[in-house]
N, C-alpha and C. Protein backbone atom coordinates (compact mmCIF):
# COMPACT_ATOMS: atom_id res chain seq x y z
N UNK A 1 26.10 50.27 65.23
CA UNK A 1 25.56 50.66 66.52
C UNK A 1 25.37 52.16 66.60
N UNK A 2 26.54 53.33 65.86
CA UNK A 2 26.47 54.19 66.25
C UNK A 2 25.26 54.89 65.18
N UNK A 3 24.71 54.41 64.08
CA UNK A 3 23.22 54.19 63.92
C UNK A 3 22.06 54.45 64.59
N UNK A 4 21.87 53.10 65.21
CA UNK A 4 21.10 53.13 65.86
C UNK A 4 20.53 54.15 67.22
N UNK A 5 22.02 54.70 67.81
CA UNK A 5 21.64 55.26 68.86
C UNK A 5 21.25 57.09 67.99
N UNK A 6 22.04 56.84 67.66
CA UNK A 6 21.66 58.71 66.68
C UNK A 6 19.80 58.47 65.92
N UNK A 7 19.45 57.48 65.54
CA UNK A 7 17.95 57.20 64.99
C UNK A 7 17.11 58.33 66.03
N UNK A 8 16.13 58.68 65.71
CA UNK A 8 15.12 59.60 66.26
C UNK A 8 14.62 58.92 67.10
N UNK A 9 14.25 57.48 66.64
CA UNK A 9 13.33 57.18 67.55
C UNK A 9 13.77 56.61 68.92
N UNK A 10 15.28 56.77 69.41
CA UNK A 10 15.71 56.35 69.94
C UNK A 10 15.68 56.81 71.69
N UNK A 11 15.48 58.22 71.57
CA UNK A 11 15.37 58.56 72.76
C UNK A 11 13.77 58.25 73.54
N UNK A 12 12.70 58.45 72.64
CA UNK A 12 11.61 57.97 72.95
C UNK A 12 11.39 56.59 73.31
N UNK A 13 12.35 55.50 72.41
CA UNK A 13 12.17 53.98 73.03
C UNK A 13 12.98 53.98 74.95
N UNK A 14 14.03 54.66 74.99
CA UNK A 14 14.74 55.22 75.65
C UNK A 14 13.93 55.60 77.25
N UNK A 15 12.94 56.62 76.97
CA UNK A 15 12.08 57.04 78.40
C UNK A 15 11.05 56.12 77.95
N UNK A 16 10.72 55.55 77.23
CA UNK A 16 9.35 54.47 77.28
C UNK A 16 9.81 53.63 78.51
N UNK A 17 11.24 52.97 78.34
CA UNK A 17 11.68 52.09 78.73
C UNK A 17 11.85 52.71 80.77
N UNK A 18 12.50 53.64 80.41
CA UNK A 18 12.71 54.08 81.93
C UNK A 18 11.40 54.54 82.74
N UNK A 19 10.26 54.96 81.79
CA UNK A 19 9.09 55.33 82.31
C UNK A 19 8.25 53.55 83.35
N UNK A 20 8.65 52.68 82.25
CA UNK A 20 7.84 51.66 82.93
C UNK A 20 8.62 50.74 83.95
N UNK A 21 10.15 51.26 83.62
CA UNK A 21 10.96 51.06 85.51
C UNK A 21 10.59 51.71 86.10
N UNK A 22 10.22 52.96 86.32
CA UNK A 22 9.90 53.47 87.13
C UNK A 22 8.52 53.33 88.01
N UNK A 23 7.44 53.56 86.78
CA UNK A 23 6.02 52.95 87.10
C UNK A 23 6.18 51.78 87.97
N UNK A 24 6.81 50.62 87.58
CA UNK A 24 6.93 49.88 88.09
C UNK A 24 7.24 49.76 89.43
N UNK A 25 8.22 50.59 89.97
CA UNK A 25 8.72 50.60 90.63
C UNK A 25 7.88 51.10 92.17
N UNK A 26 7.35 52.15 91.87
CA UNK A 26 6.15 52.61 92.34
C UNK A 26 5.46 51.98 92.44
N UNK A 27 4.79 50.89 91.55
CA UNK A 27 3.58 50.23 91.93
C UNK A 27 3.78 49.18 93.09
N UNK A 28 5.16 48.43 92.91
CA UNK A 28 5.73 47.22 93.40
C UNK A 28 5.84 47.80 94.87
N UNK A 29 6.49 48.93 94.94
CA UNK A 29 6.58 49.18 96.55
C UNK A 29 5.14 50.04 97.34
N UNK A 30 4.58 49.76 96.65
CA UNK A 30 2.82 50.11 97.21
C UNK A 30 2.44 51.40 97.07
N UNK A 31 3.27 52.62 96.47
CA UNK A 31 2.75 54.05 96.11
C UNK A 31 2.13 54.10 94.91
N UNK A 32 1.49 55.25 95.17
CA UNK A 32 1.00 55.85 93.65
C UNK A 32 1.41 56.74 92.98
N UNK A 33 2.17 56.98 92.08
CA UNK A 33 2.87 57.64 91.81
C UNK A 33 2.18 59.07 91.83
N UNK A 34 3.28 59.95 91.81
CA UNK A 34 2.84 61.65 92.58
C UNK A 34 2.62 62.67 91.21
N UNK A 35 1.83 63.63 91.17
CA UNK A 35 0.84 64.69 90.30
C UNK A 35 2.75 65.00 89.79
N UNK A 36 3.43 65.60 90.56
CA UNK A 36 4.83 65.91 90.05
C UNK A 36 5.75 64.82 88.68
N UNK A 37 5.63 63.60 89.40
CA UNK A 37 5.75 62.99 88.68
C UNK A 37 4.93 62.78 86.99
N UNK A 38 3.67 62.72 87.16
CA UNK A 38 2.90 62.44 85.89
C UNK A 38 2.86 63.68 85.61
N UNK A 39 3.00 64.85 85.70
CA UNK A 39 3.59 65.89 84.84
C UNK A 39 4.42 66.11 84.68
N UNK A 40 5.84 65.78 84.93
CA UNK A 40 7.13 65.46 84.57
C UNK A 40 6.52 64.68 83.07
N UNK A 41 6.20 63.07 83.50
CA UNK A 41 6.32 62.41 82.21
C UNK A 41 5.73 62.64 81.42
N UNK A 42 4.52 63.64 81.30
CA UNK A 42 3.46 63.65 79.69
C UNK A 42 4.35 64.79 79.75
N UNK A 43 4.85 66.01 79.95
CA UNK A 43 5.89 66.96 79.25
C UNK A 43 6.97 66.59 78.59
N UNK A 44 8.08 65.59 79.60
CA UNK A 44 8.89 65.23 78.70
C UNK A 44 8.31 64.02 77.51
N UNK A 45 7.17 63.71 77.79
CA UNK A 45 6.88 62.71 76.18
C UNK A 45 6.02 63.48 75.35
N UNK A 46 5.71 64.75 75.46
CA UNK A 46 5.29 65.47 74.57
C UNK A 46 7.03 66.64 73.72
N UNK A 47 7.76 66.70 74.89
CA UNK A 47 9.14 67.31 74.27
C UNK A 47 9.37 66.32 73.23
N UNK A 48 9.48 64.70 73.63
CA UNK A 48 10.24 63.93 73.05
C UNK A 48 9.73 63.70 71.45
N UNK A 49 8.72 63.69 71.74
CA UNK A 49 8.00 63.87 70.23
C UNK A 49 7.76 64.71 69.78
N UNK A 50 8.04 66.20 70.02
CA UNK A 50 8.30 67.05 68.97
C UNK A 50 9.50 66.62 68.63
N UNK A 51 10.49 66.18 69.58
CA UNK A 51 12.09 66.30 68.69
C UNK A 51 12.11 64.87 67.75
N UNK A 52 11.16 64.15 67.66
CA UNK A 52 11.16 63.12 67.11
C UNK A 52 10.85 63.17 65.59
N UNK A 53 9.41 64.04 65.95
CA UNK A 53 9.14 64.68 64.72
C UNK A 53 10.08 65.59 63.96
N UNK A 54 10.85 66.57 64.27
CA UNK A 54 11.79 67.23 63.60
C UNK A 54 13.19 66.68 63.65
N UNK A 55 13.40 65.71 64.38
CA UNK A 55 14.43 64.98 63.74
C UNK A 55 14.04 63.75 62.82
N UNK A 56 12.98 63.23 62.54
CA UNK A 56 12.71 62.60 61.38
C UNK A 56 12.91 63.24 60.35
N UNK A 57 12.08 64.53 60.13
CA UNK A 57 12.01 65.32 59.14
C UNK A 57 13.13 65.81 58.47
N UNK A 58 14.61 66.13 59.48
CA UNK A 58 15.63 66.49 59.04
C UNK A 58 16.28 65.13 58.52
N UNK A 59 16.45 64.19 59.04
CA UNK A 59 16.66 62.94 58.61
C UNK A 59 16.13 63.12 57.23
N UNK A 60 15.04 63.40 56.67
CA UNK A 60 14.47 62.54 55.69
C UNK A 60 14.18 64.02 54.66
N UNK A 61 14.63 65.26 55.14
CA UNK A 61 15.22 66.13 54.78
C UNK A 61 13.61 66.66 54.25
N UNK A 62 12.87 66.97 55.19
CA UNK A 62 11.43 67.64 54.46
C UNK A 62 10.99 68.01 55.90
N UNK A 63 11.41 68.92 56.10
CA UNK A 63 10.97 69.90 57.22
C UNK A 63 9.92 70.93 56.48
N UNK A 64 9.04 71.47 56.78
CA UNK A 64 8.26 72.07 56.25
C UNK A 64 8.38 73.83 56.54
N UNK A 65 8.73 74.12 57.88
CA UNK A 65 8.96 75.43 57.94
C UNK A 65 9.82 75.99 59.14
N UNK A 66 10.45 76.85 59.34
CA UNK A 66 11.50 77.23 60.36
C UNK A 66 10.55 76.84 61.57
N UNK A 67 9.93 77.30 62.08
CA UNK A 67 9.13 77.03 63.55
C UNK A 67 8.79 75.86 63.59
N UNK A 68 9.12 74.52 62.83
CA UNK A 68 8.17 73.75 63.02
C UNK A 68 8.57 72.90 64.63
N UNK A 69 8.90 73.08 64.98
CA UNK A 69 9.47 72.10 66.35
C UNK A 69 8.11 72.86 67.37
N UNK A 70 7.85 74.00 67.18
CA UNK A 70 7.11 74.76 67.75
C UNK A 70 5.91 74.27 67.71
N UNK A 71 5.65 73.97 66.95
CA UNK A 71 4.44 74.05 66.26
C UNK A 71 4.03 72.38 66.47
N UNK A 72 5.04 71.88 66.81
CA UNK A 72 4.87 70.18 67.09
C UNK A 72 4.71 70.06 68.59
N UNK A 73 5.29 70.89 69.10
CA UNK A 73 4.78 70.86 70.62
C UNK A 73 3.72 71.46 70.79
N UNK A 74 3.17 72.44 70.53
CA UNK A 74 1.90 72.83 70.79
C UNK A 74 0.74 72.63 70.14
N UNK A 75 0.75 71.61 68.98
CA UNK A 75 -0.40 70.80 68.79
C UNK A 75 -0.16 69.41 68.04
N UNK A 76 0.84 68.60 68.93
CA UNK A 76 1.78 67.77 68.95
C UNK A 76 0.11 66.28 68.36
N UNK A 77 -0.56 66.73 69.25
CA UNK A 77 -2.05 65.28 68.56
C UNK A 77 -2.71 65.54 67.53
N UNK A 78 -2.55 66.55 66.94
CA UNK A 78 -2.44 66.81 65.60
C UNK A 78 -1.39 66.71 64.64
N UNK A 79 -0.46 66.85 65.36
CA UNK A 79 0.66 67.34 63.81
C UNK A 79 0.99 65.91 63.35
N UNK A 80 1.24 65.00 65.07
CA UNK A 80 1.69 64.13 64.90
C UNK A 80 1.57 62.76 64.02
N UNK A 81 0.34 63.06 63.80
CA UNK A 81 -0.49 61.73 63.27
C UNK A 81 -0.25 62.18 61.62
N UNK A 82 -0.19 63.51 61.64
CA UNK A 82 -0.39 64.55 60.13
C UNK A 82 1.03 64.11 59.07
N UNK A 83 2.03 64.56 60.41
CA UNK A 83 3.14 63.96 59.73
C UNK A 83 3.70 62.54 59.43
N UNK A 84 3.07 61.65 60.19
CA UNK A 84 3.33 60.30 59.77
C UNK A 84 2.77 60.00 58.84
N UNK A 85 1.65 60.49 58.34
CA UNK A 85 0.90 59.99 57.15
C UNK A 85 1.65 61.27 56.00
N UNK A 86 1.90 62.31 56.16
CA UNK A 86 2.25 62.99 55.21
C UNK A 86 3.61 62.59 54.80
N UNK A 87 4.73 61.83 55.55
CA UNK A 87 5.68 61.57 55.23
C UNK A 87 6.14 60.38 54.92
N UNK A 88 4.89 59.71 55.38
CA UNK A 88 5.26 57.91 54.81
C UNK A 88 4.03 57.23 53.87
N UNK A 89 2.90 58.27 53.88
CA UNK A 89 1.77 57.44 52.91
C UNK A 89 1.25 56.81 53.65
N UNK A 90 0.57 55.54 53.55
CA UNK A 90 -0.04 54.44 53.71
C UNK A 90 0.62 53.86 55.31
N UNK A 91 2.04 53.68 55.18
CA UNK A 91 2.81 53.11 56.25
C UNK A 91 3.58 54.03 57.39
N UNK A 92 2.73 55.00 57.27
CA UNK A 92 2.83 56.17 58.52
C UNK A 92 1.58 55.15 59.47
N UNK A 93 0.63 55.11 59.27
CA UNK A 93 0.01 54.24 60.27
C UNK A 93 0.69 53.03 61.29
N UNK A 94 2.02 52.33 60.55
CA UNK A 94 2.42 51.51 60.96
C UNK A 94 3.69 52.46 61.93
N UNK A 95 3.86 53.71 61.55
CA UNK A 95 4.39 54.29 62.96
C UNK A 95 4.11 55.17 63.51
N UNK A 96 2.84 55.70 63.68
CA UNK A 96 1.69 55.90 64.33
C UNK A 96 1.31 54.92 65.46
N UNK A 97 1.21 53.68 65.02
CA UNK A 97 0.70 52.51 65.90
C UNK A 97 1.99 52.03 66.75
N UNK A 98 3.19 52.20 66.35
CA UNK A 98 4.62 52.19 66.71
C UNK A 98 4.65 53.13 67.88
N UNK A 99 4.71 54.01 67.59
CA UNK A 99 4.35 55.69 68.55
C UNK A 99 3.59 55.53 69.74
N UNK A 100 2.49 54.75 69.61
CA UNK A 100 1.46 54.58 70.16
C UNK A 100 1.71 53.47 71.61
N UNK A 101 2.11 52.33 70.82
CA UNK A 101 2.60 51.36 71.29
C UNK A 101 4.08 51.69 72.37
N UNK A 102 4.71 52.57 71.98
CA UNK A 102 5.91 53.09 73.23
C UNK A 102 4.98 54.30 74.13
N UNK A 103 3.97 54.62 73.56
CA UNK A 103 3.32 55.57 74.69
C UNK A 103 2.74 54.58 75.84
N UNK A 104 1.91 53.65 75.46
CA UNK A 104 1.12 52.61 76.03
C UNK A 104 1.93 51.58 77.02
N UNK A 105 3.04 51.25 76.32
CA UNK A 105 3.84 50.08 76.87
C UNK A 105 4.37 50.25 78.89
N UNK A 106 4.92 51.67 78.78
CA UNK A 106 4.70 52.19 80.38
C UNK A 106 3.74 51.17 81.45
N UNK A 107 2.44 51.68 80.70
CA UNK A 107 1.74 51.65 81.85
C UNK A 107 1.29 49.86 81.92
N UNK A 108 0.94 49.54 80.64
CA UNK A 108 0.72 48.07 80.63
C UNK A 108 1.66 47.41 81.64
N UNK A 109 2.94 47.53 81.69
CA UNK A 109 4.06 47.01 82.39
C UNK A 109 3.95 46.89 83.36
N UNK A 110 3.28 48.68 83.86
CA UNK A 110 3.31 49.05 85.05
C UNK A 110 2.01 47.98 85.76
N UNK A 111 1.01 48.16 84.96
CA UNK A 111 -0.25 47.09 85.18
C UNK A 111 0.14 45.66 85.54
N UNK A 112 0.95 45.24 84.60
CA UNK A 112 1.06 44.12 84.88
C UNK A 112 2.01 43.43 86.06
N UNK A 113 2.96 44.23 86.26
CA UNK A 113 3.71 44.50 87.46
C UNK A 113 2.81 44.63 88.54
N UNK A 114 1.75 45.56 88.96
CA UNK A 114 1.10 45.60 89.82
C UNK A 114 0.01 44.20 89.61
N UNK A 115 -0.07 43.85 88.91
CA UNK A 115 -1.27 42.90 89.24
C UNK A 115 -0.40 41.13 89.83
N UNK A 116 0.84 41.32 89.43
CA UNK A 116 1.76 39.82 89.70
C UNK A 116 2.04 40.55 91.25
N UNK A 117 2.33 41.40 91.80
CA UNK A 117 2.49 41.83 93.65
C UNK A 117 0.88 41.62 93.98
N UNK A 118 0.25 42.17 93.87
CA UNK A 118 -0.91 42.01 94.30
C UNK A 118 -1.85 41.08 93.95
């Protein structure tokens, strides 16, 4: 267990999960969620994936250069895709699409939540 929770990808499954209680939550009681809010969440899911990215990298022990955490936040839709394929080959796509799929999952939820109230 104590594995799993130290894994990188853990804090990101982590606010995926609380992002689409929340969405949800909002949708169900008839608001729309507030400009404060949706810039809260694309910052902290752009933090979360830089630290995702440099804690993979230390994990897997191929960090590329002292700044790189830096450098993952500020051109995080680039690097990101760069480093999954540079560090897994072929099957960086499959967590790429992984990545993708906890970005997405939020709002689907949230969708689908709103469409079973209404």
């Amino acid at each position: 267990m104590r594995r799993s929770i130290l894994h990188p990808l853990a804090p990101l499954l982590l606010f995926s999960l609380v992002l689409a209680l929340s969405l949800s939550a909002y949708l169900a009681s008839g608001l729309v969620p507030s400009e404060g809010f949706q810039v809260v969440a694309s910052f902290t899911w752009t933090v979360l994936l830089a630290m995702w990215v440099m804690g993979d990298a230390r994990r897997r022990e191929r960090t590329p250069c002292l700044d790189f955490g830096l450098f993952c936040y500020l051109f995080s839709p680039i690097v990101v895709p760069w480093y999954c394929f540079s560090s897994r080959g072929w099957r960086g796509a499959l967590t790429l699409f992984a990545l993708i799929v906890l970005w997405l999952m939020p709002y689907v939820v949230a969708t689908l939540v709103w469409r079973a109230v209404y």
